[in-house]
Protein backbone atom coordinates (compact mmCIF):
# COMPACT_ATOMS: atom_id res chain seq x y z
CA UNK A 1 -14.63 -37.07 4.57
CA UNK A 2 -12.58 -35.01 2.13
CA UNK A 3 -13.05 -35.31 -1.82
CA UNK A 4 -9.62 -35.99 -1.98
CA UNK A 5 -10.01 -39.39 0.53
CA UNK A 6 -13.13 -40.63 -1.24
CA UNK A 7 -11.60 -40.41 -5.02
CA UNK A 8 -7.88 -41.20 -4.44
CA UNK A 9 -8.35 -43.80 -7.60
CA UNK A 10 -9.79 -40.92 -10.18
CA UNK A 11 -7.41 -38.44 -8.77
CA UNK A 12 -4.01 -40.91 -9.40
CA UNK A 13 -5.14 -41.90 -12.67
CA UNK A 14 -5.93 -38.33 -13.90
CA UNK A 15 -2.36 -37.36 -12.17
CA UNK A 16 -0.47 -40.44 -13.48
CA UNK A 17 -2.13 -40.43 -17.06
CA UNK A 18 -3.05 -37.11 -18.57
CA UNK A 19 -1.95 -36.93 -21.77
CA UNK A 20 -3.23 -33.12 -22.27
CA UNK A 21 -1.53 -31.93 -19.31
CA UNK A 22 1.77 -34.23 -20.54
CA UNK A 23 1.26 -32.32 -24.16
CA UNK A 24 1.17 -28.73 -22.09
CA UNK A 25 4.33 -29.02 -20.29
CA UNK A 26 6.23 -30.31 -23.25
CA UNK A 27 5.06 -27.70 -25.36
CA UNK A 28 6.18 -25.49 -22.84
CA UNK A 29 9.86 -26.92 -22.49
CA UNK A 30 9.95 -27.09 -26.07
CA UNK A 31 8.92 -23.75 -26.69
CA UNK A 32 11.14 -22.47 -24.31
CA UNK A 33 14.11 -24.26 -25.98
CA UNK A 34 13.51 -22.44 -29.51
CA UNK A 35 13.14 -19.03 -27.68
CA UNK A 36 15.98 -19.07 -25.26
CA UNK A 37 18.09 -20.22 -28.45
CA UNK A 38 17.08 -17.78 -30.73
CA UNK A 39 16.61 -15.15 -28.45
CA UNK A 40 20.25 -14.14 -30.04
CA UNK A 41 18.44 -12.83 -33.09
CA UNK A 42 15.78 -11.29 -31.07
CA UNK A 43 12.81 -13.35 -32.12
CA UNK A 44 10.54 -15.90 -30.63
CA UNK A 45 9.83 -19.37 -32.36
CA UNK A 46 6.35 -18.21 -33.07
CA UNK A 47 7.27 -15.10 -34.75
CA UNK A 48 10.00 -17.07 -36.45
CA UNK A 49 7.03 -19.90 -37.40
CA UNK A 50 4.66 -16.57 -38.53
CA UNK A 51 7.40 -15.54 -40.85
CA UNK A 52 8.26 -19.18 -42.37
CA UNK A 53 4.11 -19.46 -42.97
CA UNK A 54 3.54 -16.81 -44.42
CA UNK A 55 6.65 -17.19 -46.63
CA UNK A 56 5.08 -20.26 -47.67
CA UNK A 57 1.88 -19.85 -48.08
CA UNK A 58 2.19 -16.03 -49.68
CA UNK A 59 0.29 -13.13 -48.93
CA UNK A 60 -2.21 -14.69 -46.21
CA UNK A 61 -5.33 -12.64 -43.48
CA UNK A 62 -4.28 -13.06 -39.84
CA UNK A 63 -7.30 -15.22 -39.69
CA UNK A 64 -5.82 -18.16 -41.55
CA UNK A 65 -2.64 -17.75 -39.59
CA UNK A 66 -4.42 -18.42 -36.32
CA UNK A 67 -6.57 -21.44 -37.49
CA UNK A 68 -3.43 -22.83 -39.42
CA UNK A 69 -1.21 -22.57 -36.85
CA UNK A 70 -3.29 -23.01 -33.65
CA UNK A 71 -3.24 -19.51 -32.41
CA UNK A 72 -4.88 -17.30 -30.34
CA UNK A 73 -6.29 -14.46 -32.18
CA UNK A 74 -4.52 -12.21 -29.19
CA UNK A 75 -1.42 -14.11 -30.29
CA UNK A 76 -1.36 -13.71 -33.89
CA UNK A 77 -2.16 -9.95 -33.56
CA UNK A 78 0.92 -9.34 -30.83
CA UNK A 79 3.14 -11.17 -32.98
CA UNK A 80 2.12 -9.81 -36.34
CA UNK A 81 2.71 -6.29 -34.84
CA UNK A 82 5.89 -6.55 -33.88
CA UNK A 83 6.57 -8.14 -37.55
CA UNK A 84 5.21 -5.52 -38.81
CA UNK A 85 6.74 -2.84 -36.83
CA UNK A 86 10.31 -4.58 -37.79
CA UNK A 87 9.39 -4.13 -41.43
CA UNK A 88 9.51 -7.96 -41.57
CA UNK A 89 6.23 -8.30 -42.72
CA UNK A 90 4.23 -5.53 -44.59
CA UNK A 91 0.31 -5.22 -43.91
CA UNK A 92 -2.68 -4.34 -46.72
CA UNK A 93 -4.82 -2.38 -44.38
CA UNK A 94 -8.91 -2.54 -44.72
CA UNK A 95 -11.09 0.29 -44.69
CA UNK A 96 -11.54 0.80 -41.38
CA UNK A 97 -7.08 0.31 -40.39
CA UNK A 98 -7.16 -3.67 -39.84
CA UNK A 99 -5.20 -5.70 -41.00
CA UNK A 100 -6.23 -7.68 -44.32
CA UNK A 101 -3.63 -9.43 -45.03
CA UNK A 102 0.02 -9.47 -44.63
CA UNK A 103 3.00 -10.45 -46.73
CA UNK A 104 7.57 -11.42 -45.89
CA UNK A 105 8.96 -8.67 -46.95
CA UNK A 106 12.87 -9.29 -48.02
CA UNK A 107 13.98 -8.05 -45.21
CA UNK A 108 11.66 -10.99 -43.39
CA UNK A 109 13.10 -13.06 -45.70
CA UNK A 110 16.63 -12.44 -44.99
CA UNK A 111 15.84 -12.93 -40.96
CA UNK A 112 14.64 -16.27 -41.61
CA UNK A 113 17.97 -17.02 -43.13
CA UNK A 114 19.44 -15.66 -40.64
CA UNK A 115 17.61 -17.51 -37.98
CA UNK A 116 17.96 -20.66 -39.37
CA UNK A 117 21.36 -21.66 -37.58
CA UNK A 118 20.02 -20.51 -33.89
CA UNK A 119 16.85 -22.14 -34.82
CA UNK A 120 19.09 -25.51 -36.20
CA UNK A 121 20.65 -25.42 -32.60
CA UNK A 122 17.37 -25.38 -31.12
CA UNK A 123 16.15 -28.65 -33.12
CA UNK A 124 18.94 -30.69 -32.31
CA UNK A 125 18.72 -29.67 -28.44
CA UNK A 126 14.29 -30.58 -28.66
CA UNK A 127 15.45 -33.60 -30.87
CA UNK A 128 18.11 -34.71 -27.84
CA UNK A 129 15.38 -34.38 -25.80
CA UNK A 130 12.64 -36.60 -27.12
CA UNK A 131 14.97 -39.11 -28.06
CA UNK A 132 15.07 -40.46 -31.98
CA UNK A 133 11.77 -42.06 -31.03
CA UNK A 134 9.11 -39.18 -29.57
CA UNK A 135 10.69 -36.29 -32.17
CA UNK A 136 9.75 -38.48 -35.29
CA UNK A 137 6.51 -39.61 -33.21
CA UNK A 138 6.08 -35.85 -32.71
CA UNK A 139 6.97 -34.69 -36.30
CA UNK A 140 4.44 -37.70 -37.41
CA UNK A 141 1.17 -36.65 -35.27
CA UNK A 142 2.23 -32.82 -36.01
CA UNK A 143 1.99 -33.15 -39.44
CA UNK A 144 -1.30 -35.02 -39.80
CA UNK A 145 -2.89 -32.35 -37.24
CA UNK A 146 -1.67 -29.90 -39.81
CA UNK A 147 -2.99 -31.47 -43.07
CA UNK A 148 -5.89 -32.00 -41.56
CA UNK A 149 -6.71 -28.59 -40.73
């Protein structure tokens, strides 16, 4: 007899239930919103996100920007590139040519302002989305992930 005859309860509840896989493909959408919006400017919502932490935070090693913000450290090191490369972001280099650290440059911080309407668009379409309800209930959980961290 197949797996798929003898579990049919485990498999439906997993299918009908999973919160991670729920979490994924809204992520996904979301994501996706943000890009396609601000793909006017030429930037992606997690270079945009890069810029706006380390504008925050200050100077900051691509380290901390992955374990802040969740990221892979393939991730962080495309994005920061391409930040750099832009002269949106300038790098102190170690020793041996990594990166130590990197810091908005004012051009970086003039492309955040100029973002910021795209990226305005973007929130109300994600907010629209999720309803009043789930984009509070998201902004909620998101920021006690994030101050937990």
């Amino acid at each position: 007899m197949p797996i798929a005859q003898r579990h049919p309860s485990a498999i439906e509840e997993i299918a009908n239930d999973c919160i991670a896989f729920r979490v994924r493909i809204l992520g996904r959408a979301v994501s996706a919103i943000y890009d396609q919006t601000m793909a006017n400017v030429g930037m992606s919502i997690s270079q945009v996100n890069i810029m706006v932490f380390v504008g925050k935070v200050g100077r900051v090693n691509p380290s901390l920007i992955g374990a802040k913000m969740a990221m892979e450290k393939s991730t962080v090191s495309r994005n920061l590139k391409g930040l750099i490369d832009d002269g949106l972001l300038e790098a102190e280099l170690s020793d041996g040519d990594r990166i130590k650290s990197v810091g908005l440059t004012e051009e970086g911080r003039r492309r955040v302002e100029t973002v910021l309407p795209d990226w305005r668009r973007a929130q109300s379409l994600v907010k629209k989305m999720l309803g009043p309800t789930g984009a509070g209930a998201m902004v909620d959980l998101g920021n006690q992930l994030l101050h937990k961290a």
